[in-house]
PDB file of N, CA and C in Angstrom:
ATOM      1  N   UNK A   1     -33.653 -26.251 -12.542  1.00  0.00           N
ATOM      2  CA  UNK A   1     -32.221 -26.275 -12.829  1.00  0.00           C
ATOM      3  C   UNK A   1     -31.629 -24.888 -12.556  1.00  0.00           C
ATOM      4  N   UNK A   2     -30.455 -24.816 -11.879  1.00  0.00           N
ATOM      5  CA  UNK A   2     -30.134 -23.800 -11.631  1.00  0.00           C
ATOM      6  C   UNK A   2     -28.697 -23.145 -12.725  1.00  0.00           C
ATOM      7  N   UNK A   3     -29.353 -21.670 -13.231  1.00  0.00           N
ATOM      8  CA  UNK A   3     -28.771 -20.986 -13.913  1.00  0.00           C
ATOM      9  C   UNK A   3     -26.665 -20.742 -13.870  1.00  0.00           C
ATOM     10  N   UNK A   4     -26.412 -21.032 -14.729  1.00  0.00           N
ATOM     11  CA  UNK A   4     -25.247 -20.718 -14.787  1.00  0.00           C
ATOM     12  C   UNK A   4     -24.828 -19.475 -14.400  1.00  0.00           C
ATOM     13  N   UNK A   5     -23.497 -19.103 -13.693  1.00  0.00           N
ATOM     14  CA  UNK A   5     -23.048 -17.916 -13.331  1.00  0.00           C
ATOM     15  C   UNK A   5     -21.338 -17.860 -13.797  1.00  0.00           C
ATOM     16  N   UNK A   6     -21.062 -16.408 -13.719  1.00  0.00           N
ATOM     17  CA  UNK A   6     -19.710 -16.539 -14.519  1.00  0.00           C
ATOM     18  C   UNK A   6     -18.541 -15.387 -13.031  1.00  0.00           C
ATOM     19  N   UNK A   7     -17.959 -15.515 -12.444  1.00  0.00           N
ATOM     20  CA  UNK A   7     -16.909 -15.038 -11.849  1.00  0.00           C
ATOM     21  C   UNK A   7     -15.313 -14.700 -12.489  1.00  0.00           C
ATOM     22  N   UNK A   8     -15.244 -13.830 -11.559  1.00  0.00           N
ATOM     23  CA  UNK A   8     -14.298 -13.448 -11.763  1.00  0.00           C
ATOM     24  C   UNK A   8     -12.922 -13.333 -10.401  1.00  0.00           C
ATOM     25  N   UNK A   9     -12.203 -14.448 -10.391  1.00  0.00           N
ATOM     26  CA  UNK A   9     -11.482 -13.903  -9.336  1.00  0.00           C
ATOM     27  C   UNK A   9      -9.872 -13.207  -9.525  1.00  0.00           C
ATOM     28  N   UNK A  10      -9.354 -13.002  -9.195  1.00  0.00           N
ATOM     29  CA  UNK A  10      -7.989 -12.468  -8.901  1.00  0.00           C
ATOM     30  C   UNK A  10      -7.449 -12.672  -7.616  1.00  0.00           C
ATOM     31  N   UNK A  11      -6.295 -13.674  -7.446  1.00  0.00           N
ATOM     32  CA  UNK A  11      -5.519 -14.237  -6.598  1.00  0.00           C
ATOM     33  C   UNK A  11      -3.941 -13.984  -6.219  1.00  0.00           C
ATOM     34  N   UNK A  12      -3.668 -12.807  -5.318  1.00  0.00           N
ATOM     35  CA  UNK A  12      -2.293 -12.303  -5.182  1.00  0.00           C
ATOM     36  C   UNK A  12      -1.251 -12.987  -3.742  1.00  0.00           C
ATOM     37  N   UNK A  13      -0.204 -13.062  -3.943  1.00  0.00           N
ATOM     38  CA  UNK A  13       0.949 -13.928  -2.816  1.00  0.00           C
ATOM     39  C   UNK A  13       1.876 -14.632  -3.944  1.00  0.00           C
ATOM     40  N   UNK A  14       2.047 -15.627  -3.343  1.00  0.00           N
ATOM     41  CA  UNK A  14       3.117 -16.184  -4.078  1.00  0.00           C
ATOM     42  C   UNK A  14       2.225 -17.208  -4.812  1.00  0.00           C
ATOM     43  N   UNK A  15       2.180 -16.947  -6.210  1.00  0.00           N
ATOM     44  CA  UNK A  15       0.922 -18.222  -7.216  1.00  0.00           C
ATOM     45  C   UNK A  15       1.500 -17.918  -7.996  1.00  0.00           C
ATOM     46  N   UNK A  16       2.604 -17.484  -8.776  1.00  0.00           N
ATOM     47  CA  UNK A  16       3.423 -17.328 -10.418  1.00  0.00           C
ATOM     48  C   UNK A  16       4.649 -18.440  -9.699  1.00  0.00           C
ATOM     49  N   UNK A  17       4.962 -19.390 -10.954  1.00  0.00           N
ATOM     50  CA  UNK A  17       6.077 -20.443 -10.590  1.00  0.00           C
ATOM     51  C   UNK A  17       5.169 -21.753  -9.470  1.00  0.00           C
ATOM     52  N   UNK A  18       4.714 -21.610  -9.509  1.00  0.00           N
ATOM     53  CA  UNK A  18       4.338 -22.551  -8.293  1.00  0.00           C
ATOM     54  C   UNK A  18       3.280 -24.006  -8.923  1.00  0.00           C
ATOM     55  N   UNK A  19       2.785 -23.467  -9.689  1.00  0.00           N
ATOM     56  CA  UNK A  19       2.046 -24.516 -10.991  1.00  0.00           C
ATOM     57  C   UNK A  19       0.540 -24.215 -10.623  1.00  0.00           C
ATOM     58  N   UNK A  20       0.638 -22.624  -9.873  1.00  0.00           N
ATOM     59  CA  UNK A  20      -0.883 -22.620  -9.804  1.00  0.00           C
ATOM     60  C   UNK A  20      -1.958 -22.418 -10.997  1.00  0.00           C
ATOM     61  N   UNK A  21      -1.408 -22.278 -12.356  1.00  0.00           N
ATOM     62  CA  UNK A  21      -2.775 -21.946 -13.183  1.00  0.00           C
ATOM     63  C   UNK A  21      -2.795 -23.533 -13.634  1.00  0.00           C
ATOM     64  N   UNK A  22      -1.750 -24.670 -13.761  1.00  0.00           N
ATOM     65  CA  UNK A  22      -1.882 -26.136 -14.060  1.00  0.00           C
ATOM     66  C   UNK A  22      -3.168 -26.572 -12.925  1.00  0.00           C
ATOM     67  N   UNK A  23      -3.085 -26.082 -11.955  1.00  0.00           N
ATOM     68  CA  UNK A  23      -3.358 -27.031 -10.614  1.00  0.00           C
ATOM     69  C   UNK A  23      -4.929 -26.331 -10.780  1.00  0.00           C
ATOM     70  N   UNK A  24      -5.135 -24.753 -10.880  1.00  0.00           N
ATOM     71  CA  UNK A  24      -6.616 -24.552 -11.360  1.00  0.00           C
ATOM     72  C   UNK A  24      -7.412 -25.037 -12.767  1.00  0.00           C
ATOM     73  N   UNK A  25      -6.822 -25.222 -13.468  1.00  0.00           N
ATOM     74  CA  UNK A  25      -7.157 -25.903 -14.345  1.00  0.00           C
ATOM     75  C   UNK A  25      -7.437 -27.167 -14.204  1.00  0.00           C
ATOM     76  N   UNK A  26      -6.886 -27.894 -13.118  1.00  0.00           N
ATOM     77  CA  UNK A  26      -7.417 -29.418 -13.036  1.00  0.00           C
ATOM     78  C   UNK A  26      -8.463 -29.503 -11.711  1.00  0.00           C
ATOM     79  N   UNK A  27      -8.566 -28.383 -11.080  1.00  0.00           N
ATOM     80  CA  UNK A  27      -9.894 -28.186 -10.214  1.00  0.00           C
ATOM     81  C   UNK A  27     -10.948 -27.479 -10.751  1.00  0.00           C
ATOM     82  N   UNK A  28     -10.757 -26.168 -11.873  1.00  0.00           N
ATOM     83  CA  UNK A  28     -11.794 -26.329 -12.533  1.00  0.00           C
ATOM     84  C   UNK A  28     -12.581 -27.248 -13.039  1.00  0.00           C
ATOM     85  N   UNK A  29     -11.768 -28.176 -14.336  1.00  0.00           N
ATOM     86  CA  UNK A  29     -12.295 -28.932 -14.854  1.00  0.00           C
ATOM     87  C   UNK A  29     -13.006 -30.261 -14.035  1.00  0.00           C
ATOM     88  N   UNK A  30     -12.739 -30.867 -13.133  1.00  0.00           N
ATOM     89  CA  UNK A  30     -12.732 -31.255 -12.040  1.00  0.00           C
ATOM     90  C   UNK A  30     -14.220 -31.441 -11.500  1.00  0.00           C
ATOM     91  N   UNK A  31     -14.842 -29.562 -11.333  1.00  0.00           N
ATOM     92  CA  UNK A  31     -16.050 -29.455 -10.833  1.00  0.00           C
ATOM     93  C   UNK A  31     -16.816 -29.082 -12.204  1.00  0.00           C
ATOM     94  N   UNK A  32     -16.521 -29.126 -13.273  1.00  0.00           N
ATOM     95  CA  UNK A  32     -17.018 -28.933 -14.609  1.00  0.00           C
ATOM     96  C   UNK A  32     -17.228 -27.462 -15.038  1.00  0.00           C
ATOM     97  N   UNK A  33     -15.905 -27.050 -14.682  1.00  0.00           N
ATOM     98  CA  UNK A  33     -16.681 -25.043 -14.921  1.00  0.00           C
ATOM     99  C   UNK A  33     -15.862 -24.688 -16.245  1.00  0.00           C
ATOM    100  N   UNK A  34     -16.340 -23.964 -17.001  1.00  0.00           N
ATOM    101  CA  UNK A  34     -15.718 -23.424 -18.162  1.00  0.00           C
ATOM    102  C   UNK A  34     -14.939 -22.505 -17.814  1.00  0.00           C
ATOM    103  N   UNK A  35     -14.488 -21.893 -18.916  1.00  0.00           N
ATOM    104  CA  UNK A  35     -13.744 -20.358 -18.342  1.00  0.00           C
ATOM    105  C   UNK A  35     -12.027 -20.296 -18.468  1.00  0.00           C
ATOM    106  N   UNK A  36     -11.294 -19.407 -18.201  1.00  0.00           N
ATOM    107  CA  UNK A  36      -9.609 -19.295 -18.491  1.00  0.00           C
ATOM    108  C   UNK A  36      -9.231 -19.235 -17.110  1.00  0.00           C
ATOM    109  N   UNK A  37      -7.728 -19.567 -17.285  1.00  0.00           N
ATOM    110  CA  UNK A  37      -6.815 -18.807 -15.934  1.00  0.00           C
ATOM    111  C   UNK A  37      -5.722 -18.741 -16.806  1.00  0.00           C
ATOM    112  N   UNK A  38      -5.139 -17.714 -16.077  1.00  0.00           N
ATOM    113  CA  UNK A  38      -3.075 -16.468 -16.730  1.00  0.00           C
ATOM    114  C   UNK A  38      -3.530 -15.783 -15.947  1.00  0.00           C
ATOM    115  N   UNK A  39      -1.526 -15.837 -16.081  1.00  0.00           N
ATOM    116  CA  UNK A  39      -0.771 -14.727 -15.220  1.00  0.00           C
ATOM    117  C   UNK A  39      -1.070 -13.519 -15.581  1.00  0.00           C
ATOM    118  N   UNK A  40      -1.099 -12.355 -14.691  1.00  0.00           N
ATOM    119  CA  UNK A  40      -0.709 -11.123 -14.804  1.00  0.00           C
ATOM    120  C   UNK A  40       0.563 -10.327 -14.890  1.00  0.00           C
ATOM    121  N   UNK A  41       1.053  -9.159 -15.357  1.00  0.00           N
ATOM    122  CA  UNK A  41       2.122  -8.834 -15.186  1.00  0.00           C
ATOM    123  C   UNK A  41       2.593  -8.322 -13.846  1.00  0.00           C
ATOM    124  N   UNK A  42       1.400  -8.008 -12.962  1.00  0.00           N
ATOM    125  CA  UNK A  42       1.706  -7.367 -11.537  1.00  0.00           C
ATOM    126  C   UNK A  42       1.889  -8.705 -10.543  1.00  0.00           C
ATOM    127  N   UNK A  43       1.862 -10.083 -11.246  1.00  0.00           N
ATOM    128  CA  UNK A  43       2.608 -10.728 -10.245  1.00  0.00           C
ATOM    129  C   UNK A  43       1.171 -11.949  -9.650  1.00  0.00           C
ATOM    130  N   UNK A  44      -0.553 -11.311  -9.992  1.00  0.00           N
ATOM    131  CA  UNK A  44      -1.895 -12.231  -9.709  1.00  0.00           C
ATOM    132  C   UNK A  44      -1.643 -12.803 -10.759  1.00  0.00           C
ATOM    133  N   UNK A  45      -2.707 -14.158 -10.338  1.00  0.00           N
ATOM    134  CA  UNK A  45      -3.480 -15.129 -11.362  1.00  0.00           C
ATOM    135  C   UNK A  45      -4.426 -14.688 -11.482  1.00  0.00           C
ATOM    136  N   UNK A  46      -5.535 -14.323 -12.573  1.00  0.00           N
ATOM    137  CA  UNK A  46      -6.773 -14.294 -13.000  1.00  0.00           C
ATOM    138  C   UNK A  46      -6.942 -15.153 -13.427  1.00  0.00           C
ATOM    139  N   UNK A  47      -8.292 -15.477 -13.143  1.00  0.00           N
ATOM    140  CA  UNK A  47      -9.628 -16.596 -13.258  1.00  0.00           C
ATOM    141  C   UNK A  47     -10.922 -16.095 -14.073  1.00  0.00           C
ATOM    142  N   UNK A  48     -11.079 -16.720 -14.702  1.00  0.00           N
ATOM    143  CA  UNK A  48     -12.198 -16.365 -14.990  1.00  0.00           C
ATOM    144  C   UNK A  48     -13.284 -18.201 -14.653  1.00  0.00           C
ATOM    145  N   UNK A  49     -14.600 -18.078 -14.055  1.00  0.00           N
ATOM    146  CA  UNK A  49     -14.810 -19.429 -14.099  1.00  0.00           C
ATOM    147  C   UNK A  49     -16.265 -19.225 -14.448  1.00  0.00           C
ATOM    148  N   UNK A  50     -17.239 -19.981 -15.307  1.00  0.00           N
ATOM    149  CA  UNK A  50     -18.242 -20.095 -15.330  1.00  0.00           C
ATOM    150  C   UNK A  50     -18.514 -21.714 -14.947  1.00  0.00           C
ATOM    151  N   UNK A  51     -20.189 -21.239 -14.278  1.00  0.00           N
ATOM    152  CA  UNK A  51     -20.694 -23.236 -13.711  1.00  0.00           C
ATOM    153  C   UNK A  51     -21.889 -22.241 -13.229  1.00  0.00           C
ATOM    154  N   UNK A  52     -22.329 -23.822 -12.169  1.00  0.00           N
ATOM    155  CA  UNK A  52     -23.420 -23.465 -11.305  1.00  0.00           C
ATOM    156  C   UNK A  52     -22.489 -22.994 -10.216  1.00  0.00           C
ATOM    157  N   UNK A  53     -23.348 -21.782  -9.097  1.00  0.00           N
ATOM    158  CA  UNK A  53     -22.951 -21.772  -8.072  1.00  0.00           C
ATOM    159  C   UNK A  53     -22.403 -22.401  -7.318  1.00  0.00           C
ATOM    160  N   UNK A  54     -22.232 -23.395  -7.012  1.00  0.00           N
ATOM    161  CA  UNK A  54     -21.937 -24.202  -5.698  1.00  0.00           C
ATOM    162  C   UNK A  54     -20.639 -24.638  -6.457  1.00  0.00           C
ATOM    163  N   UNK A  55     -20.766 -24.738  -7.637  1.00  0.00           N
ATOM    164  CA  UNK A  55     -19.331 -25.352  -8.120  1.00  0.00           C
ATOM    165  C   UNK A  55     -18.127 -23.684  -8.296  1.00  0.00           C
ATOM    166  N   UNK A  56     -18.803 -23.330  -8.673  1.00  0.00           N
ATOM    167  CA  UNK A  56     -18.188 -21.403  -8.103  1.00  0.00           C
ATOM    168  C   UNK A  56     -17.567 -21.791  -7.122  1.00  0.00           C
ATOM    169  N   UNK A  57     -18.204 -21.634  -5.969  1.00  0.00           N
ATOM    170  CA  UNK A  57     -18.432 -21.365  -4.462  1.00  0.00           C
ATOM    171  C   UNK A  57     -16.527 -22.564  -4.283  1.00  0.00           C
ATOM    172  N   UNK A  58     -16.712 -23.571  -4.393  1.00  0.00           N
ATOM    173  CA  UNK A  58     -15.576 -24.503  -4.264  1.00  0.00           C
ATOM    174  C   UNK A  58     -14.823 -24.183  -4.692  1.00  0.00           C
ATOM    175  N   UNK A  59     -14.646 -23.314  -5.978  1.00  0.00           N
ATOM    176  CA  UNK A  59     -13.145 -22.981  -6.743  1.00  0.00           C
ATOM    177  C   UNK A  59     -12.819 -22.130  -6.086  1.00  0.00           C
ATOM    178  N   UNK A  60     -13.755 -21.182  -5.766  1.00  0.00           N
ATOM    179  CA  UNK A  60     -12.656 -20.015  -4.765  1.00  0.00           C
ATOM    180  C   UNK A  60     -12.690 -20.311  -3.344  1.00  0.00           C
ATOM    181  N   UNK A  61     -13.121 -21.027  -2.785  1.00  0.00           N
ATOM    182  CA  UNK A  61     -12.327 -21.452  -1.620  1.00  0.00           C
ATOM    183  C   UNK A  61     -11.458 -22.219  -1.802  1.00  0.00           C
ATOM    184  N   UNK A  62     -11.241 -23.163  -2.826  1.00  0.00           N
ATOM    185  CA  UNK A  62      -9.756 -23.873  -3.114  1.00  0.00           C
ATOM    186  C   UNK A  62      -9.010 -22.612  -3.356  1.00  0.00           C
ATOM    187  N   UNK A  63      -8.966 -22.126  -4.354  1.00  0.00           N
ATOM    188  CA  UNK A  63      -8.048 -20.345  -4.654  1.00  0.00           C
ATOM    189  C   UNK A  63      -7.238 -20.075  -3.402  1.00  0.00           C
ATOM    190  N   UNK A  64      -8.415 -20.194  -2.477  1.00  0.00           N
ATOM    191  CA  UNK A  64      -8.015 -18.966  -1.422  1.00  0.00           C
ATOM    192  C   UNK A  64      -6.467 -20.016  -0.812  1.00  0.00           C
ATOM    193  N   UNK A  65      -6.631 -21.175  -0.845  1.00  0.00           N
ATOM    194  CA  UNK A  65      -5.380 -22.388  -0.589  1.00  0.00           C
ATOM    195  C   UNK A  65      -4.392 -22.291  -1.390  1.00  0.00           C
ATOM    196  N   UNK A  66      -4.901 -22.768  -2.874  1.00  0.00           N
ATOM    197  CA  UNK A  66      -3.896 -23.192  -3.896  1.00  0.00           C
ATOM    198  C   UNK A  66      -3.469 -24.288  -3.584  1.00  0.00           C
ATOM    199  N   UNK A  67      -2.482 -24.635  -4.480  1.00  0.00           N
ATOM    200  CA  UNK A  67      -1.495 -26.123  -4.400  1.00  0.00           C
ATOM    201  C   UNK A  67      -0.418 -25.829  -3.922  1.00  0.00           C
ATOM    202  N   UNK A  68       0.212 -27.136  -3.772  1.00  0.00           N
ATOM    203  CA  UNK A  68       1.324 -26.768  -2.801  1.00  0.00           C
ATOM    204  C   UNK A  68       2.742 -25.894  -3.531  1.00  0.00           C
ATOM    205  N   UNK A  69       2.982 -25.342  -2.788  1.00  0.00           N
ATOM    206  CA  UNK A  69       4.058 -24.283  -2.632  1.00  0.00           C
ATOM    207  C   UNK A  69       3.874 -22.875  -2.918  1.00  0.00           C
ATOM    208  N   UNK A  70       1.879 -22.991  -3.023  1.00  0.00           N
ATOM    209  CA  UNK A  70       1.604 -21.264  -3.428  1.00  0.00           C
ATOM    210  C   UNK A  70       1.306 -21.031  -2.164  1.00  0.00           C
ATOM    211  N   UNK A  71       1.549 -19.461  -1.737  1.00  0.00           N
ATOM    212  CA  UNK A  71       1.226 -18.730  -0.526  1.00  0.00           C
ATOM    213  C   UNK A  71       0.468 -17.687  -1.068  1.00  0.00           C
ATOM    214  N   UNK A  72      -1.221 -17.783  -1.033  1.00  0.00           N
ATOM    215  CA  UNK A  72      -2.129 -16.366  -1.218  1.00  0.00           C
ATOM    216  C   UNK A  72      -2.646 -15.877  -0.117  1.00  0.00           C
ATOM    217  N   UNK A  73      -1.975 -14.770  -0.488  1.00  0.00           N
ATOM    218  CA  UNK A  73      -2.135 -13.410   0.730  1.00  0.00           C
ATOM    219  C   UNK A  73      -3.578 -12.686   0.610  1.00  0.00           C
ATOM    220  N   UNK A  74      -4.453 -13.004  -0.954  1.00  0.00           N
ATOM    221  CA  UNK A  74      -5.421 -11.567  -0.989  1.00  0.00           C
ATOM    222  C   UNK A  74      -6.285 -12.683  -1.972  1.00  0.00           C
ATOM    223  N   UNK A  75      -7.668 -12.440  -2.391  1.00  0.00           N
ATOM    224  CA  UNK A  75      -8.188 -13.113  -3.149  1.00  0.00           C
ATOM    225  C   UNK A  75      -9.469 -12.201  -3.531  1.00  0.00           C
ATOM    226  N   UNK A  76      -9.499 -11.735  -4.564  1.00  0.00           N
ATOM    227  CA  UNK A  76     -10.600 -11.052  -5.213  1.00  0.00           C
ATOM    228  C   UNK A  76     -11.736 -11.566  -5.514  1.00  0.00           C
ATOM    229  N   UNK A  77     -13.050 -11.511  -5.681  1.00  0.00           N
ATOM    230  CA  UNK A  77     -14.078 -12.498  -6.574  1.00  0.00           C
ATOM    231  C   UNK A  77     -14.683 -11.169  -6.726  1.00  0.00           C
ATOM    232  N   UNK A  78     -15.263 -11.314  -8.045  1.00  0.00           N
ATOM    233  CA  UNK A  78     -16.406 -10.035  -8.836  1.00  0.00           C
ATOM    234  C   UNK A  78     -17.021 -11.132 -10.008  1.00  0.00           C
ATOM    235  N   UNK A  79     -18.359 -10.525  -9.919  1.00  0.00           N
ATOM    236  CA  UNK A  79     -19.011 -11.163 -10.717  1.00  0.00           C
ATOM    237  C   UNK A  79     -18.911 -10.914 -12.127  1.00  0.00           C
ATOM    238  N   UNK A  80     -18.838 -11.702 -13.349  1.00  0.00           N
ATOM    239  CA  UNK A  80     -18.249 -11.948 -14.684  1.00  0.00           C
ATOM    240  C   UNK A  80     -19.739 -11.877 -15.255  1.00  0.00           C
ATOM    241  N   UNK A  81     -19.073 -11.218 -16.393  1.00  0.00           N
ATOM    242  CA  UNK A  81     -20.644 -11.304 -17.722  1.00  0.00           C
ATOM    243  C   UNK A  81     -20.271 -12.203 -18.862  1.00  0.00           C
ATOM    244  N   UNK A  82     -18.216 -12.456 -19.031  1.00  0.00           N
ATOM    245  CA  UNK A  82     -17.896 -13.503 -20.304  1.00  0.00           C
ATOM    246  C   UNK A  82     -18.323 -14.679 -19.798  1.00  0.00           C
ATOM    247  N   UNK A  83     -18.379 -15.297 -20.753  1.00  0.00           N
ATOM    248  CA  UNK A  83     -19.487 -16.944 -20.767  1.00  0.00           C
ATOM    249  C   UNK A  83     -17.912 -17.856 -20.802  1.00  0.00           C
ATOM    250  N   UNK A  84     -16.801 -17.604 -20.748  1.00  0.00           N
ATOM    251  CA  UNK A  84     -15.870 -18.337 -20.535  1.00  0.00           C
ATOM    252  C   UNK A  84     -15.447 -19.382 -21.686  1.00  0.00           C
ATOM    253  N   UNK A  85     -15.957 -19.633 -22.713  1.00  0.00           N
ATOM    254  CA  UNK A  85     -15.925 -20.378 -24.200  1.00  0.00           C
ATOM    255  C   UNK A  85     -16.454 -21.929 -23.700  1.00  0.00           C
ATOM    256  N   UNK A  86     -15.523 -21.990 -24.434  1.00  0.00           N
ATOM    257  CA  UNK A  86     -15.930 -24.330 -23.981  1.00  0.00           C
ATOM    258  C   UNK A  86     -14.422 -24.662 -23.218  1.00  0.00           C
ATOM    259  N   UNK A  87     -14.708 -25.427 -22.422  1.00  0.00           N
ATOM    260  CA  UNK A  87     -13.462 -26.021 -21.301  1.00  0.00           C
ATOM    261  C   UNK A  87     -13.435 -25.375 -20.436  1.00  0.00           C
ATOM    262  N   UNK A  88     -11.720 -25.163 -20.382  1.00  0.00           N
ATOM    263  CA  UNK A  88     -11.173 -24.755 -19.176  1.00  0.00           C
ATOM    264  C   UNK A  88      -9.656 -24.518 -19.974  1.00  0.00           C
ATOM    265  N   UNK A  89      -9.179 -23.421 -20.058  1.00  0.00           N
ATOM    266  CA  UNK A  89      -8.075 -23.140 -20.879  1.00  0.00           C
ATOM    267  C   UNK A  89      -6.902 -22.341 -19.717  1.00  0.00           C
ATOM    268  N   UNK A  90      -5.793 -22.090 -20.595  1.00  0.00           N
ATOM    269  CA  UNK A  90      -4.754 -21.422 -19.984  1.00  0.00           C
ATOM    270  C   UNK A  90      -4.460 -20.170 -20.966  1.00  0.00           C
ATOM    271  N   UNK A  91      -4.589 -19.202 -20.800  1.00  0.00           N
ATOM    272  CA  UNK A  91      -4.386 -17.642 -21.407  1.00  0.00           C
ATOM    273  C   UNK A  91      -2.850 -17.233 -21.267  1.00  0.00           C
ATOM    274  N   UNK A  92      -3.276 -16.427 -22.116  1.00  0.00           N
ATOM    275  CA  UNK A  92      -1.118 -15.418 -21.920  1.00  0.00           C
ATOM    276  C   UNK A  92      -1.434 -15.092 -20.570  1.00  0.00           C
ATOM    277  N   UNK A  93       0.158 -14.183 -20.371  1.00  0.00           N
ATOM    278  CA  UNK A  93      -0.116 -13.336 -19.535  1.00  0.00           C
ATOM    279  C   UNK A  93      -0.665 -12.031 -19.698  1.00  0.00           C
ATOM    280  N   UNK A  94      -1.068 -11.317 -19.441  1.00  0.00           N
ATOM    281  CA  UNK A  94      -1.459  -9.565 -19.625  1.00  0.00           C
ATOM    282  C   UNK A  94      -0.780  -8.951 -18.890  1.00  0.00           C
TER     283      UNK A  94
END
């Protein structure tokens, strides 16, 4: 069985207003990954996602898309040490 991993991405363009932390939240949960997404004040979405790899691997290439009417210009991934709680939640902004 392969070990759980926890990421971290950050997603900048146009993703505030657009319903991108609704729309990650229903592709997280989706591929079964725990973990948060909120806005930032500089304008990114942060992610945080824990799963298996491969289910990783799919959320941030969806990211790098988004739903419709987001335009991402830049997409961060760094690897995460928080275990992300239980679900898939929506955070303030910071």
């Amino acid at each position: 069985m392969t070990r759980d991993l926890a990421i971290r991405l950050v997603v900048w363009g146009r993703v505030q207003g657009v319903g991108y932390r609704w729309w990650t939240i229903g592709e997280a949960r989706r591929l079964g990954l725990r973990g948060w997404v909120r806005n930032r004040r500089d304008g990114a979405v942060e992610i945080l996602a824990v799963g298996p790899p491969d289910a990783l691997a799919v959320l941030a290439e969806a990211c790098e898309q988004g739903p419709p009417g987001a335009h991402v210009t830049a997409l961060e991934r760094v690897p995460a040490e928080d275990e992300g709680g239980l679900g898939f939640t929506e955070r303030p902004t910071i």
